[in-house]
Protein backbone atom coordinates (compact mmCIF):
# COMPACT_ATOMS: atom_id res chain seq x y z
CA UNK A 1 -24.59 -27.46 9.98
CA UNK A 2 -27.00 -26.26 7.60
CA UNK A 3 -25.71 -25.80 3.98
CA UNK A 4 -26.79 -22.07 4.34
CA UNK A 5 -24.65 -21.80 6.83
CA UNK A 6 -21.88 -23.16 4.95
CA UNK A 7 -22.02 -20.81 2.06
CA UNK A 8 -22.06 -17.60 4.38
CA UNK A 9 -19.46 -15.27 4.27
CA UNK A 10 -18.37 -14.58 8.13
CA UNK A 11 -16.72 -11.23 7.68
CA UNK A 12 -16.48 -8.96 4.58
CA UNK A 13 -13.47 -8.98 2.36
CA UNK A 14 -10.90 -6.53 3.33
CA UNK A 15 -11.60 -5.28 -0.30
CA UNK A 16 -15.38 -5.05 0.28
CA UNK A 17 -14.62 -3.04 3.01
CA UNK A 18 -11.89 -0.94 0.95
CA UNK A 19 -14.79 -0.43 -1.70
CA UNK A 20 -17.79 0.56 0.58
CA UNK A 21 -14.99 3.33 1.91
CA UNK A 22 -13.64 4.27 -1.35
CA UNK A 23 -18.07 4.57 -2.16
CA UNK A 24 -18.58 7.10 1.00
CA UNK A 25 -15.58 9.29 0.27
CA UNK A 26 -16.45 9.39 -3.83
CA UNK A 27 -19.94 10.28 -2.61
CA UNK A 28 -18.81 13.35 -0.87
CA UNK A 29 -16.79 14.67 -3.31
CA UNK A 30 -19.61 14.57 -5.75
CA UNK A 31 -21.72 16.29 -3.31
CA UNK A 32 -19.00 18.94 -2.57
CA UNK A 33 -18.74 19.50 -6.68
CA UNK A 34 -22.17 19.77 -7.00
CA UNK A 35 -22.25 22.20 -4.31
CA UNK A 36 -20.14 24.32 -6.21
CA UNK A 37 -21.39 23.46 -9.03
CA UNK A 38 -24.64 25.57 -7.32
CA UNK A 39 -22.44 28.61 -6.56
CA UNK A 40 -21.05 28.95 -9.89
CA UNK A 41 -24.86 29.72 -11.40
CA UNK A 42 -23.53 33.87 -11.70
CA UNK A 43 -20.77 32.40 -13.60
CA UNK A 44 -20.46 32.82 -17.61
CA UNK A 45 -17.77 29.83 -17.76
CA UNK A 46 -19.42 27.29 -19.29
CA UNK A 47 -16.10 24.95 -19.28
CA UNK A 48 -16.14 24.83 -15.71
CA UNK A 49 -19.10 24.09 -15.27
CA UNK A 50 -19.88 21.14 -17.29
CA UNK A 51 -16.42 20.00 -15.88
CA UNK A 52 -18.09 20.00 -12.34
CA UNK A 53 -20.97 19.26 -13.26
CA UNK A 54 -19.57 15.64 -14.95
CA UNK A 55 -17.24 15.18 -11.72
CA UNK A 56 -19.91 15.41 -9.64
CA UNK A 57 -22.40 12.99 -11.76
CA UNK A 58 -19.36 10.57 -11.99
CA UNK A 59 -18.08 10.65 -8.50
CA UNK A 60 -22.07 9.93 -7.12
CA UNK A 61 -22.39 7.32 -10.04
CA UNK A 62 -19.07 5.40 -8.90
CA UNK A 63 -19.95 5.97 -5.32
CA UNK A 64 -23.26 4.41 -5.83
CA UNK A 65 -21.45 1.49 -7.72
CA UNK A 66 -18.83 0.92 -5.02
CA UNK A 67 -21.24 0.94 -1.96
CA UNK A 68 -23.40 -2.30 -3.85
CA UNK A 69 -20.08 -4.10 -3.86
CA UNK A 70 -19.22 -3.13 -0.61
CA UNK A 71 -22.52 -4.08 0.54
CA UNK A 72 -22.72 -7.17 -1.32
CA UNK A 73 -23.08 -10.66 0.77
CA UNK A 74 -20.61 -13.20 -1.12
CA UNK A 75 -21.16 -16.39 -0.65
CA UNK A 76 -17.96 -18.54 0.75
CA UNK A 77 -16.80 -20.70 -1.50
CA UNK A 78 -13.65 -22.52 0.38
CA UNK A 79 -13.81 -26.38 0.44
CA UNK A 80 -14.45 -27.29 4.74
CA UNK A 81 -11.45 -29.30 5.59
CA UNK A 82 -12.89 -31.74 7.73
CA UNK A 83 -14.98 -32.98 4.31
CA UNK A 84 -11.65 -33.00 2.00
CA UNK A 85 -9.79 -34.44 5.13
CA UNK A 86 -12.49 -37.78 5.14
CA UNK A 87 -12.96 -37.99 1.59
CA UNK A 88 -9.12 -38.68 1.23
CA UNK A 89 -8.96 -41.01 3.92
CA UNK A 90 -11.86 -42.84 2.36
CA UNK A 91 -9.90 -42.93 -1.12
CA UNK A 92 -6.81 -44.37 1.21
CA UNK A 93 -9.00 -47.32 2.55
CA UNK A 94 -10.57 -48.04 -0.82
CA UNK A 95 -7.25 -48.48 -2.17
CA UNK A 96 -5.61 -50.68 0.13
């Protein structure tokens, strides 16, 4: 095998996979705030809107965050087994 090969991750984390979710869903929500952020232009409350308007720039911010760590290709850092498995039955025949 080629040592690229070796440090490849096969298959995503199951919390890669929980984050590029967790990304998507935070991405809509900020769109959906934003969206009503847009409606409430008529509106004299300025409370609520800088309280959507900072939902909606944190939810896209965190969404963008979470989909580069879902995204993300982790290298695989186990040990093989077949290596540890003759390195310690080399260290048995050295010793004897």
């Amino acid at each position: 095998m080629i040592e690229e090969q070796l440090t490849q991750r096969k298959n995503k984390h199951i919390l890669q996979r929980f984050a590029k979710i967790v990304g998507i869903i935070s991405i809509i929500v900020a769109l959906v705030c934003a969206g009503y952020l847009l409606s409430l232009t008529d509106s004299e409350d300025k409370v609520m809107k800088a309280f959507f308007g900072s939902i909606s720039f944190f939810c896209f911010m965190m969404g963008l965050v979470l989909q580069s760590i879902g995204s993300a290709n982790l290298p695989d850092l186990t040990v093989p087994k077949d290596k540890v498995e003759q390195e310690a039955e080399r260290e048995t025949g050295d010793e004897k």
